[in-house]
PDB file of N, CA and C in Angstrom:
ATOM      1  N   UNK A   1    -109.682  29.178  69.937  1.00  0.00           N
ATOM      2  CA  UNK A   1    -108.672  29.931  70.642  1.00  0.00           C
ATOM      3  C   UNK A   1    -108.190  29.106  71.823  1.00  0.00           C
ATOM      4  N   UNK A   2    -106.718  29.174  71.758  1.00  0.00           N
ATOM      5  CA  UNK A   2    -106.287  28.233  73.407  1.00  0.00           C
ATOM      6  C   UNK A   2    -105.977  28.983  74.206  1.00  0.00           C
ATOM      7  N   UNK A   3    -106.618  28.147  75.534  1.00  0.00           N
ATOM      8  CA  UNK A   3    -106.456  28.727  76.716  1.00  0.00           C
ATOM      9  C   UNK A   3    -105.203  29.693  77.456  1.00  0.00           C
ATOM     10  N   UNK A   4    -105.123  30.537  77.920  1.00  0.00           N
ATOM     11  CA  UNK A   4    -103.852  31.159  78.440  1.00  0.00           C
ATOM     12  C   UNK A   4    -103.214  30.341  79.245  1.00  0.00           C
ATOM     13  N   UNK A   5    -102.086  29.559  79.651  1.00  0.00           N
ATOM     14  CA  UNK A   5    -101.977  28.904  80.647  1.00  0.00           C
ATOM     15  C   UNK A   5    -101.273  29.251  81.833  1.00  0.00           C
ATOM     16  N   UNK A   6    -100.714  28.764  82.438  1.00  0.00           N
ATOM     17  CA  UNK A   6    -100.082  29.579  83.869  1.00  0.00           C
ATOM     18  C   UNK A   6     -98.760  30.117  82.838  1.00  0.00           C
ATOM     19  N   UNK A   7     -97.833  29.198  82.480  1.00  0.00           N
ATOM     20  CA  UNK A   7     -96.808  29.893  82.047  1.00  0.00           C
ATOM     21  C   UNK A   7     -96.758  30.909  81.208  1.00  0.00           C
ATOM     22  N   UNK A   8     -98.115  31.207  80.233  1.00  0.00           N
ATOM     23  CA  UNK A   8     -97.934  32.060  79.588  1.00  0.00           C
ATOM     24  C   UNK A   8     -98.627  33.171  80.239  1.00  0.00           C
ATOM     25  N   UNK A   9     -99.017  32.656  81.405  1.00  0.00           N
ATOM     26  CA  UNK A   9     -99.188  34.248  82.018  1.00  0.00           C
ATOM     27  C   UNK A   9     -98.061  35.057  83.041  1.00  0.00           C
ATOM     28  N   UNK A  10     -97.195  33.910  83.253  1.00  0.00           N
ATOM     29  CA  UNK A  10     -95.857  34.141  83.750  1.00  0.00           C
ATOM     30  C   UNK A  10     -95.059  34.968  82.854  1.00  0.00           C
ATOM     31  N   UNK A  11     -95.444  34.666  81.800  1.00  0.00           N
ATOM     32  CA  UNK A  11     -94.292  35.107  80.839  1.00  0.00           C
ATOM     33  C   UNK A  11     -94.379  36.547  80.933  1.00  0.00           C
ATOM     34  N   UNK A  12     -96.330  36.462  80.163  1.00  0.00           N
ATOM     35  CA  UNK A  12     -96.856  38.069  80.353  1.00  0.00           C
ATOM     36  C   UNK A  12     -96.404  38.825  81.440  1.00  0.00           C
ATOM     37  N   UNK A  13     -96.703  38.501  82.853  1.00  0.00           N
ATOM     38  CA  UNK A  13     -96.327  39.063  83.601  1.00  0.00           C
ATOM     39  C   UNK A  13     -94.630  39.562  83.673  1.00  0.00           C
ATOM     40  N   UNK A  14     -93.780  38.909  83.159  1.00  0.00           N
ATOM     41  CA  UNK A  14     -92.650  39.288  83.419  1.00  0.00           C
ATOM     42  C   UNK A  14     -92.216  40.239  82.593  1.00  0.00           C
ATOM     43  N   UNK A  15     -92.916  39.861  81.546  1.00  0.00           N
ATOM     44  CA  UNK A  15     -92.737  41.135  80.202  1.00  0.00           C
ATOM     45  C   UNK A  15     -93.057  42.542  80.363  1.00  0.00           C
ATOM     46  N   UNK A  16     -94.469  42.771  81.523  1.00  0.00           N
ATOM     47  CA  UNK A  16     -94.790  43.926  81.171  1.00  0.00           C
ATOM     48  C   UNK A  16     -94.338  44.274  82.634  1.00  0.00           C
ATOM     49  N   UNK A  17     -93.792  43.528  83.488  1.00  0.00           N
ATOM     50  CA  UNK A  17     -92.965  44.059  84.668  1.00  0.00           C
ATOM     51  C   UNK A  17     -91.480  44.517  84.460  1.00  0.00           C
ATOM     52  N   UNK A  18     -90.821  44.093  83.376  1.00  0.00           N
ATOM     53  CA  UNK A  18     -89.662  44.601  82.734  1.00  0.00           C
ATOM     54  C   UNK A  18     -89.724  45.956  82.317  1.00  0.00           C
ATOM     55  N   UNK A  19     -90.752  46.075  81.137  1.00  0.00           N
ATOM     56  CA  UNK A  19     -91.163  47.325  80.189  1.00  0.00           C
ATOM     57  C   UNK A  19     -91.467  48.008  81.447  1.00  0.00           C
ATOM     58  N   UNK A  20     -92.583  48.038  82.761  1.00  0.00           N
ATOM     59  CA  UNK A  20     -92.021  49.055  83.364  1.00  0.00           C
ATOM     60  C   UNK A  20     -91.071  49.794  84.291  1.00  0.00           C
ATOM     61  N   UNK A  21     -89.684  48.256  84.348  1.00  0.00           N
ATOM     62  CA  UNK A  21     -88.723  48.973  85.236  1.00  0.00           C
ATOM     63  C   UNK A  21     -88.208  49.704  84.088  1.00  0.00           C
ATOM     64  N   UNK A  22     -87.861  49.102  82.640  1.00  0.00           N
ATOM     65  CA  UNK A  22     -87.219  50.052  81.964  1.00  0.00           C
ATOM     66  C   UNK A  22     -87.893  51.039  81.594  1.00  0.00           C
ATOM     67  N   UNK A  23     -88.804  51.243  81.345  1.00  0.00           N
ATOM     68  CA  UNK A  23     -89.381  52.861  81.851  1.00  0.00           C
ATOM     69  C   UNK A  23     -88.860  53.914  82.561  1.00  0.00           C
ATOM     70  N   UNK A  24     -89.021  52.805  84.156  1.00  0.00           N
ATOM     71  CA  UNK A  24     -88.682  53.742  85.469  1.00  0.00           C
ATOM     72  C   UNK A  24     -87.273  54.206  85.145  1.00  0.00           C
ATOM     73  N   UNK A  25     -86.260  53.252  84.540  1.00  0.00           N
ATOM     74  CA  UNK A  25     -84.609  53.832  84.423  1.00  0.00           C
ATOM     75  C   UNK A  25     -84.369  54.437  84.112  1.00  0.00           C
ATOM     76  N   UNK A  26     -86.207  54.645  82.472  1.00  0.00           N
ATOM     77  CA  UNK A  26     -85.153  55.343  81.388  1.00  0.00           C
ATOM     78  C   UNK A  26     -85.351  57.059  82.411  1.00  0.00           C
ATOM     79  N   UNK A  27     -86.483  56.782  82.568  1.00  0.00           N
ATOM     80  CA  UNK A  27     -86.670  58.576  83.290  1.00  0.00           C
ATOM     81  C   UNK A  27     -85.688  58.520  84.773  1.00  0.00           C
ATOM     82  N   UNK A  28     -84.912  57.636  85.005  1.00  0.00           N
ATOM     83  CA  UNK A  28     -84.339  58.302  86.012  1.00  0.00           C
ATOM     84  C   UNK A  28     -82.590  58.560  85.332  1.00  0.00           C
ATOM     85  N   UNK A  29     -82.706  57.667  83.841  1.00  0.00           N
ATOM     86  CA  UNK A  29     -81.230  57.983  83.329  1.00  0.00           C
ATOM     87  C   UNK A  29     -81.213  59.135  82.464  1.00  0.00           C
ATOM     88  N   UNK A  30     -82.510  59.870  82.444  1.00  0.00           N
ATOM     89  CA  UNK A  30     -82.526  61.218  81.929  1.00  0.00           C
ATOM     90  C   UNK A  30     -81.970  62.306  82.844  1.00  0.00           C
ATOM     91  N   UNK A  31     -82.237  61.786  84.119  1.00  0.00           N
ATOM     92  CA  UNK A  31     -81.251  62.786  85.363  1.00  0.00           C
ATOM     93  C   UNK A  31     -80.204  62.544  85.590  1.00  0.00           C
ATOM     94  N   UNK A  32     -79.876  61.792  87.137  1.00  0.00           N
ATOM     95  CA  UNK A  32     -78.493  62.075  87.355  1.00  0.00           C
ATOM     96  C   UNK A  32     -77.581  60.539  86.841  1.00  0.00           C
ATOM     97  N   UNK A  33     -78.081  60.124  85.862  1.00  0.00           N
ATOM     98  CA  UNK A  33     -77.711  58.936  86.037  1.00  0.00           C
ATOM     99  C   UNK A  33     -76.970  58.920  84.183  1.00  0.00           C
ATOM    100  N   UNK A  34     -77.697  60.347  83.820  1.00  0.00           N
ATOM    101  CA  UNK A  34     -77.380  60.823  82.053  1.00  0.00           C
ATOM    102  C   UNK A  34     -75.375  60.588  82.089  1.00  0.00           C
ATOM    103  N   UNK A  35     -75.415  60.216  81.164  1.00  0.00           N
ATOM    104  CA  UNK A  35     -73.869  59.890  80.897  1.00  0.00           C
ATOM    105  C   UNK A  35     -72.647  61.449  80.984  1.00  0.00           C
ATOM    106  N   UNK A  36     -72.135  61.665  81.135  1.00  0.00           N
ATOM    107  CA  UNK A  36     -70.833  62.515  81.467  1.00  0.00           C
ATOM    108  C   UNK A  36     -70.688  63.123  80.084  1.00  0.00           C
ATOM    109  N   UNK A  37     -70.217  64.076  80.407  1.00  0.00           N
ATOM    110  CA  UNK A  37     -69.248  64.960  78.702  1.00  0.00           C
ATOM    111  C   UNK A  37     -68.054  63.407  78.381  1.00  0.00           C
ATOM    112  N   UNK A  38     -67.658  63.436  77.204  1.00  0.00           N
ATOM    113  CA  UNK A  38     -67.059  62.339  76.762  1.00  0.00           C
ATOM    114  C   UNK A  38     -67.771  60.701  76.827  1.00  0.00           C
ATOM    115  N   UNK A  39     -68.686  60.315  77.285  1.00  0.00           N
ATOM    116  CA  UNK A  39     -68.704  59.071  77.441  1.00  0.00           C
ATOM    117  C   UNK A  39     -69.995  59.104  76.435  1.00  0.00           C
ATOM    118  N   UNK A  40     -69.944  57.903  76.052  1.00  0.00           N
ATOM    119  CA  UNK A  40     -70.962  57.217  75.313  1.00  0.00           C
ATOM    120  C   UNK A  40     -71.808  55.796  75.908  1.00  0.00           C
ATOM    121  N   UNK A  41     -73.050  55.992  75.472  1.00  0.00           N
ATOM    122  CA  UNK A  41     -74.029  54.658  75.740  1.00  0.00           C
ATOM    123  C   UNK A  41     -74.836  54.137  74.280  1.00  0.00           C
ATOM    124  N   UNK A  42     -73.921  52.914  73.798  1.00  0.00           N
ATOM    125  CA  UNK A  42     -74.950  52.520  72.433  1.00  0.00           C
ATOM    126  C   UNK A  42     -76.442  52.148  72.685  1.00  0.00           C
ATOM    127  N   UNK A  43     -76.819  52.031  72.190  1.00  0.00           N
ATOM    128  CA  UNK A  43     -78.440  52.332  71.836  1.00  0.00           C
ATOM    129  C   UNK A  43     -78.993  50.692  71.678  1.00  0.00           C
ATOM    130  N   UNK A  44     -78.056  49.936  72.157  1.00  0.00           N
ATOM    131  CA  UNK A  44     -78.822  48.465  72.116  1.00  0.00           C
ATOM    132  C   UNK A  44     -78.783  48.002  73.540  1.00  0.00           C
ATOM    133  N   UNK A  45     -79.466  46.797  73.640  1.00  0.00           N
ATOM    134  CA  UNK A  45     -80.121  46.026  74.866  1.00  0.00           C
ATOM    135  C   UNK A  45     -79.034  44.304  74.616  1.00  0.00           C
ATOM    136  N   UNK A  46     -79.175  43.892  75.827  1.00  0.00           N
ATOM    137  CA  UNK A  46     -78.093  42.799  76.128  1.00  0.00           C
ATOM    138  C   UNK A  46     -79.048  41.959  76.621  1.00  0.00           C
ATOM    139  N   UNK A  47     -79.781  40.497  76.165  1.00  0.00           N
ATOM    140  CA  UNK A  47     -80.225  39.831  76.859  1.00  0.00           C
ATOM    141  C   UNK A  47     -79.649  38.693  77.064  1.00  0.00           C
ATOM    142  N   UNK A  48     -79.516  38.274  78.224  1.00  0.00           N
ATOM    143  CA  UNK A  48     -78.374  37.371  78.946  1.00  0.00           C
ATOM    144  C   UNK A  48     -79.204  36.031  79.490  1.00  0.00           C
ATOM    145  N   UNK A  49     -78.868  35.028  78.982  1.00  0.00           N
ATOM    146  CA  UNK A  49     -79.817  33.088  79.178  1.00  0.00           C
ATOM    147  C   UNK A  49     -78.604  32.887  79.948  1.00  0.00           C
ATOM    148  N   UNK A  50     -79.570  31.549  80.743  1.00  0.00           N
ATOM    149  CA  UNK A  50     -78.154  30.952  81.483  1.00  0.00           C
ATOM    150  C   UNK A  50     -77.919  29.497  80.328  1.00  0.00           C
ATOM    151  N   UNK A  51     -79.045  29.181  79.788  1.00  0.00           N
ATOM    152  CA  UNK A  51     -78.923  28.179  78.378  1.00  0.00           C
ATOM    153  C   UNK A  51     -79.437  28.289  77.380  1.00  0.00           C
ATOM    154  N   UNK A  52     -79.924  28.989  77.304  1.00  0.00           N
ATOM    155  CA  UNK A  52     -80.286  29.446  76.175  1.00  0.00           C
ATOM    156  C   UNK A  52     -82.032  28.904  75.250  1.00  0.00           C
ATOM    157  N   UNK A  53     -82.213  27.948  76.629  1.00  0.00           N
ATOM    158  CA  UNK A  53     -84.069  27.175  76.245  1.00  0.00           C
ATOM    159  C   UNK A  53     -84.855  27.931  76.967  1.00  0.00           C
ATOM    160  N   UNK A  54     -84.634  29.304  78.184  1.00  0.00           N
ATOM    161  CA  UNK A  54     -85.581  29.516  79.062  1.00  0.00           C
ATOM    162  C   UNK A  54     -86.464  30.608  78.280  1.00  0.00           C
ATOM    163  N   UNK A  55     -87.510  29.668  78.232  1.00  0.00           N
ATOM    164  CA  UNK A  55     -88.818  30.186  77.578  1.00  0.00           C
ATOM    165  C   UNK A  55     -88.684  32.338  77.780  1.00  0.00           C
ATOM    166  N   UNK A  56     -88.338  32.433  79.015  1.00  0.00           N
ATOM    167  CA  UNK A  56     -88.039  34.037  78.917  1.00  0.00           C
ATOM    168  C   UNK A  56     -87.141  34.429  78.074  1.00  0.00           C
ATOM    169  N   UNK A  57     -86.355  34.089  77.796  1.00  0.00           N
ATOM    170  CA  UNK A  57     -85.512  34.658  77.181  1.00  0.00           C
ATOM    171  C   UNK A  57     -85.341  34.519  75.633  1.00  0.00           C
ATOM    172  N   UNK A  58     -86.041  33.487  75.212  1.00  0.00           N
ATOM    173  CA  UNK A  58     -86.654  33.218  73.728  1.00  0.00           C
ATOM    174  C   UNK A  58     -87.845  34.474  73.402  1.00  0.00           C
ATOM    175  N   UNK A  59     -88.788  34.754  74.042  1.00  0.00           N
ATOM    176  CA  UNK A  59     -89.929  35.435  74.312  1.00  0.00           C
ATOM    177  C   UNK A  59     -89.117  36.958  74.540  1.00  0.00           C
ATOM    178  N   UNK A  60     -88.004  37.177  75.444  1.00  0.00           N
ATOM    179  CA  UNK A  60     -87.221  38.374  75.062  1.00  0.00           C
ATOM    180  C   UNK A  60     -86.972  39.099  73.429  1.00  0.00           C
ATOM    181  N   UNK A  61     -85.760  37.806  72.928  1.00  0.00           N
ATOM    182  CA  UNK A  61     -85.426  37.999  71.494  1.00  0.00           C
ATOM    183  C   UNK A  61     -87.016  38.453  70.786  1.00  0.00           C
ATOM    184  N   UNK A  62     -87.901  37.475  70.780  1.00  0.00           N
ATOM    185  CA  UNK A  62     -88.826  37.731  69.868  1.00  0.00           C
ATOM    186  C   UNK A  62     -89.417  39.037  70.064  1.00  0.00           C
ATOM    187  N   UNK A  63     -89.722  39.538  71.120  1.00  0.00           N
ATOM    188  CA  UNK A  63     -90.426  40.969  71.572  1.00  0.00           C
ATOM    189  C   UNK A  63     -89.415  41.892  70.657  1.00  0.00           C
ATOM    190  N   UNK A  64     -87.916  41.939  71.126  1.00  0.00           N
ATOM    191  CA  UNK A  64     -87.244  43.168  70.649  1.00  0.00           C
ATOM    192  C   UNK A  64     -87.142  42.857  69.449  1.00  0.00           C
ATOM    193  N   UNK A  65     -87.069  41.749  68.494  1.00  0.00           N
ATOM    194  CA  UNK A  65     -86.955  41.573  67.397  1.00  0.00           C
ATOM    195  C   UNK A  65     -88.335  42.290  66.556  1.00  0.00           C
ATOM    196  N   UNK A  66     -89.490  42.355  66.932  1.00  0.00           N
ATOM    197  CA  UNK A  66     -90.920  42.647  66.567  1.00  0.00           C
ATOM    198  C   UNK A  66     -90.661  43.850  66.889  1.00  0.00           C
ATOM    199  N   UNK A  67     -90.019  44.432  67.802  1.00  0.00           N
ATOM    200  CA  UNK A  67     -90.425  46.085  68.015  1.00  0.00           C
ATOM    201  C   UNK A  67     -88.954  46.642  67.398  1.00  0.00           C
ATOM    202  N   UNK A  68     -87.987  45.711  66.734  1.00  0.00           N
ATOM    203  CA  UNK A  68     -87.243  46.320  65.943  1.00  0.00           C
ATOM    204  C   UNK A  68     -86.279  47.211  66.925  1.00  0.00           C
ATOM    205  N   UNK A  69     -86.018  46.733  68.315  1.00  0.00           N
ATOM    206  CA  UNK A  69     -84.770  47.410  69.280  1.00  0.00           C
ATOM    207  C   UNK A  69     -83.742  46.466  68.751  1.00  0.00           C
ATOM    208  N   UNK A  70     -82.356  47.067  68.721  1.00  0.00           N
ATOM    209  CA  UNK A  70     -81.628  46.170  68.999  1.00  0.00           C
ATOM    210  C   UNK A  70     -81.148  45.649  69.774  1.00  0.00           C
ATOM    211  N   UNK A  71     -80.594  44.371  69.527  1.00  0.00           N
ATOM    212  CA  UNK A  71     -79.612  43.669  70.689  1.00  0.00           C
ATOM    213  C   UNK A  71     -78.996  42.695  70.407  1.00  0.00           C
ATOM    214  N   UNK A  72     -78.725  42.022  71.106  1.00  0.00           N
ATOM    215  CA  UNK A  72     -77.238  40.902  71.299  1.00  0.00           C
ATOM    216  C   UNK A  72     -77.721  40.018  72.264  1.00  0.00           C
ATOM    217  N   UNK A  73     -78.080  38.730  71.566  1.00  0.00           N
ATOM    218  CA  UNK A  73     -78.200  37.843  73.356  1.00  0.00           C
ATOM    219  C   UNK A  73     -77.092  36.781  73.195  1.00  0.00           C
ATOM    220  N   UNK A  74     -76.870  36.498  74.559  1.00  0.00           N
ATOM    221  CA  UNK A  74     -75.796  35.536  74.719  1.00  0.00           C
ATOM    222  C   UNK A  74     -76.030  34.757  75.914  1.00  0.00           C
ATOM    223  N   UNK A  75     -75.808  33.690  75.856  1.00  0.00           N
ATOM    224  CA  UNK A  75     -75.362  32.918  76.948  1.00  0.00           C
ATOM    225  C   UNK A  75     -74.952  33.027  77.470  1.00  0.00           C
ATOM    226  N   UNK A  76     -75.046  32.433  79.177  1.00  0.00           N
ATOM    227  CA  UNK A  76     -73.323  32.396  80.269  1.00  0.00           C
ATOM    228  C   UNK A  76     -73.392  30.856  79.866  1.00  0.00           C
ATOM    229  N   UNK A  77     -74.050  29.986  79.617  1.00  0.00           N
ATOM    230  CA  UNK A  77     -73.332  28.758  79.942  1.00  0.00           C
ATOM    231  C   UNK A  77     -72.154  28.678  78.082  1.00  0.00           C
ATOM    232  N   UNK A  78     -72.349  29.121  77.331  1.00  0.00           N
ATOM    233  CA  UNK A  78     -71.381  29.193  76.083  1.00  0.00           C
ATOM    234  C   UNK A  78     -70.368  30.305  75.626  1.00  0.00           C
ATOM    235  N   UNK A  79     -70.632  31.683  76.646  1.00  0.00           N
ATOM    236  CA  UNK A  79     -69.600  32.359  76.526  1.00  0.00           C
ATOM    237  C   UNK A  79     -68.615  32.502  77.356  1.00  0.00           C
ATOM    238  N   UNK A  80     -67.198  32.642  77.138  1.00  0.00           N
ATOM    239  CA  UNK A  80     -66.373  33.250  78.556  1.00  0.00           C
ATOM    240  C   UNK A  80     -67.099  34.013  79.359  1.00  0.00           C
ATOM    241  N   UNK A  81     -66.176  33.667  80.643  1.00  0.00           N
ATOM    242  CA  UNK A  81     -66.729  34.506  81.901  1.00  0.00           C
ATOM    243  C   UNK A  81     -67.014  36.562  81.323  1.00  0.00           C
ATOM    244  N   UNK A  82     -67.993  36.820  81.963  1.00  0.00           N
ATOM    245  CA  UNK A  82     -68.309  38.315  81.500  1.00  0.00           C
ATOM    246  C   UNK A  82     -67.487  38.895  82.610  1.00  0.00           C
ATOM    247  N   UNK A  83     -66.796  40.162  81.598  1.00  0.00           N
ATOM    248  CA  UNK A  83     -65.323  41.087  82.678  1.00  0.00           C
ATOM    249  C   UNK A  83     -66.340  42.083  82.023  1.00  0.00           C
ATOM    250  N   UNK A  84     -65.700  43.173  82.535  1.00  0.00           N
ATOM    251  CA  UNK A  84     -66.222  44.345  82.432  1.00  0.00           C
ATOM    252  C   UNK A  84     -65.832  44.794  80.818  1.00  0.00           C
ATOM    253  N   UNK A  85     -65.081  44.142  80.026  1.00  0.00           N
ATOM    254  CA  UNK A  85     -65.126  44.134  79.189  1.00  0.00           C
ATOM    255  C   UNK A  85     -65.733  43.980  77.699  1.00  0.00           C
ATOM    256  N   UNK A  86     -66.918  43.128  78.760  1.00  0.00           N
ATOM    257  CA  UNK A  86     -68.002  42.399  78.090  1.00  0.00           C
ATOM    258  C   UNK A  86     -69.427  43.514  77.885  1.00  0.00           C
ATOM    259  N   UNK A  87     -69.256  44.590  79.026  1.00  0.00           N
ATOM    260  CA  UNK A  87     -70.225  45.965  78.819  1.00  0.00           C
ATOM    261  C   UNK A  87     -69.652  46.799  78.740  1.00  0.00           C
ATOM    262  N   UNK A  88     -68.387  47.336  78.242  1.00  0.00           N
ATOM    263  CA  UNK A  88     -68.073  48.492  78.797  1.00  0.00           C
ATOM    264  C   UNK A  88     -66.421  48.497  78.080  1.00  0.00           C
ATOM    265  N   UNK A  89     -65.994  49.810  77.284  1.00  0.00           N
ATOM    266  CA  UNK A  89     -64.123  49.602  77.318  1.00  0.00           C
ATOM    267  C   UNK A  89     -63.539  50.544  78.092  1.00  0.00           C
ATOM    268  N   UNK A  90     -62.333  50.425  77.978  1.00  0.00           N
ATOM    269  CA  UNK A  90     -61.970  51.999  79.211  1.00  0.00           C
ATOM    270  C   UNK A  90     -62.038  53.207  78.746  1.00  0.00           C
ATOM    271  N   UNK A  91     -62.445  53.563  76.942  1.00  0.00           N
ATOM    272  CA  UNK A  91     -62.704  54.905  77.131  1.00  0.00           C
ATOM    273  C   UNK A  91     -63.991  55.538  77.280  1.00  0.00           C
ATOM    274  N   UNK A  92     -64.541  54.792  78.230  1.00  0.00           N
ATOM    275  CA  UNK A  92     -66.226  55.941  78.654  1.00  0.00           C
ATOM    276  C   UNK A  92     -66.824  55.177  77.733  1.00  0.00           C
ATOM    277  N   UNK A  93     -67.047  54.167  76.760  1.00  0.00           N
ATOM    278  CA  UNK A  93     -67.829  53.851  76.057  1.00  0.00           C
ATOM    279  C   UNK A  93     -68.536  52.674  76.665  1.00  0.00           C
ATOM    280  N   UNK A  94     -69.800  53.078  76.944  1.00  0.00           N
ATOM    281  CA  UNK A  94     -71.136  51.880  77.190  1.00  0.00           C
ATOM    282  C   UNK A  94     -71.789  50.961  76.194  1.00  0.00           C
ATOM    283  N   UNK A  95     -71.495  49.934  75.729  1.00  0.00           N
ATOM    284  CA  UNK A  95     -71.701  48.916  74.987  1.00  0.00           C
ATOM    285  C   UNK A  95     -73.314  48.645  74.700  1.00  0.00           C
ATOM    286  N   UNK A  96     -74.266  48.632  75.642  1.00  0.00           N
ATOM    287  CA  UNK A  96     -75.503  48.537  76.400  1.00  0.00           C
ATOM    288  C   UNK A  96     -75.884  49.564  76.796  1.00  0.00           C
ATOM    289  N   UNK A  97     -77.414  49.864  76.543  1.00  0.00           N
ATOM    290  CA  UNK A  97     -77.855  50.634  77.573  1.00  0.00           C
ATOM    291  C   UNK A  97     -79.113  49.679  78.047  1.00  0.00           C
ATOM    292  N   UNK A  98     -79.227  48.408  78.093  1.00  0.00           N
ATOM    293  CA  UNK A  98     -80.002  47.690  79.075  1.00  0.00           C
ATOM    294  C   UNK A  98     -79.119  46.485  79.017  1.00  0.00           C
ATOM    295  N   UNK A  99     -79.664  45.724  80.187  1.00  0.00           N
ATOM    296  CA  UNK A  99     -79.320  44.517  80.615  1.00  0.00           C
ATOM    297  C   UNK A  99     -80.560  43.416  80.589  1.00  0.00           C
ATOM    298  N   UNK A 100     -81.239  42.505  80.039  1.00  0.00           N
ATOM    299  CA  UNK A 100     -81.972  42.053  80.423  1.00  0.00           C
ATOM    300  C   UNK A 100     -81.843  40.351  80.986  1.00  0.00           C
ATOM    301  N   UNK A 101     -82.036  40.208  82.274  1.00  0.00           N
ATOM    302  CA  UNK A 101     -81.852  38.960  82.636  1.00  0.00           C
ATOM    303  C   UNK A 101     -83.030  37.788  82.414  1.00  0.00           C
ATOM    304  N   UNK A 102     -82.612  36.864  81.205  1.00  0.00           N
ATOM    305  CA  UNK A 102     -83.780  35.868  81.289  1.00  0.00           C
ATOM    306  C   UNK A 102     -84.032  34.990  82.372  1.00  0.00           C
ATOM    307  N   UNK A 103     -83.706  34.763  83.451  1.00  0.00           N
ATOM    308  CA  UNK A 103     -83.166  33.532  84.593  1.00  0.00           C
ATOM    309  C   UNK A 103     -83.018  35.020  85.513  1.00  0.00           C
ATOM    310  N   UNK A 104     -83.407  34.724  86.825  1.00  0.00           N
ATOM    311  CA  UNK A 104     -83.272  35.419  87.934  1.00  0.00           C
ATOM    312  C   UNK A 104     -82.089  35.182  88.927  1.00  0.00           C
ATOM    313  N   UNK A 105     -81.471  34.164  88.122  1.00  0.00           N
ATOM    314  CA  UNK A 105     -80.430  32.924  88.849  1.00  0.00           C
ATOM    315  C   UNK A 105     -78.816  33.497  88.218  1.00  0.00           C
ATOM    316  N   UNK A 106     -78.935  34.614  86.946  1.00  0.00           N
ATOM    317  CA  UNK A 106     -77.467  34.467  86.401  1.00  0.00           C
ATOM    318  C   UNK A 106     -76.818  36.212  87.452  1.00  0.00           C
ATOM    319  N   UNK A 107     -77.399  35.850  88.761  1.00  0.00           N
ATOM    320  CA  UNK A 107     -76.496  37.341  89.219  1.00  0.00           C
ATOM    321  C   UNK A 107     -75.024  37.375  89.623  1.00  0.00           C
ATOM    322  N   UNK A 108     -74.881  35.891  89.596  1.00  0.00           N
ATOM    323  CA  UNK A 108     -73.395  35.436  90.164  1.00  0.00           C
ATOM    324  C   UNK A 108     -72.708  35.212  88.499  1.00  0.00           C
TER     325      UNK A 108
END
């Protein structure tokens, strides 16, 4: 058996610090945060690389792929700039109902 090493306890750690903010959201998007009469939120997750090698975000895909959520990952360094178009259209429809950032760096 090989050793755990720092990064893969980085990883761990980031994984199960995710699973419980999305936890915390989902019970607070059961309150006031539940979507409006008319609007919609699809039922998949968005994970967002700034290149698409950062070990998090490979380790993302594979998790939701194994637990069978869906999603969509994409790049910023290979896609157009993200408009609001990119989560969201103007009739009330939510594209996402998570965001997951692999890189702590893509907030700009």
């Amino acid at each position: 058996m090989r050793p755990i090493t720092r990064s893969h306890r980085r990883i761990i750690t980031l994984i199960v610090a995710a699973a419980l903010v999305l936890a915390s959201v989902a019970s607070v998007a059961s309150g006031a945060l539940a979507p409006q009469p008319g609007q919609r939120i699809d039922l998949r997750v968005l994970v967002l690389g700034a290149t698409g090698t950062e070990p998090t975000f490979n380790a993302w895909k594979a998790e939701l792929t194994r637990e069978g959520v869906p999603f969509d990952a994409k790049v910023a360094d290979a896609e157009a700039p993200f408009t609001d178009a990119t989560f969201a259209d103007s009739a009330g429809h939510a594209k996402y109902e998570a965001v997951i950032l692999a890189n702590g760096d893509l907030v700009h």
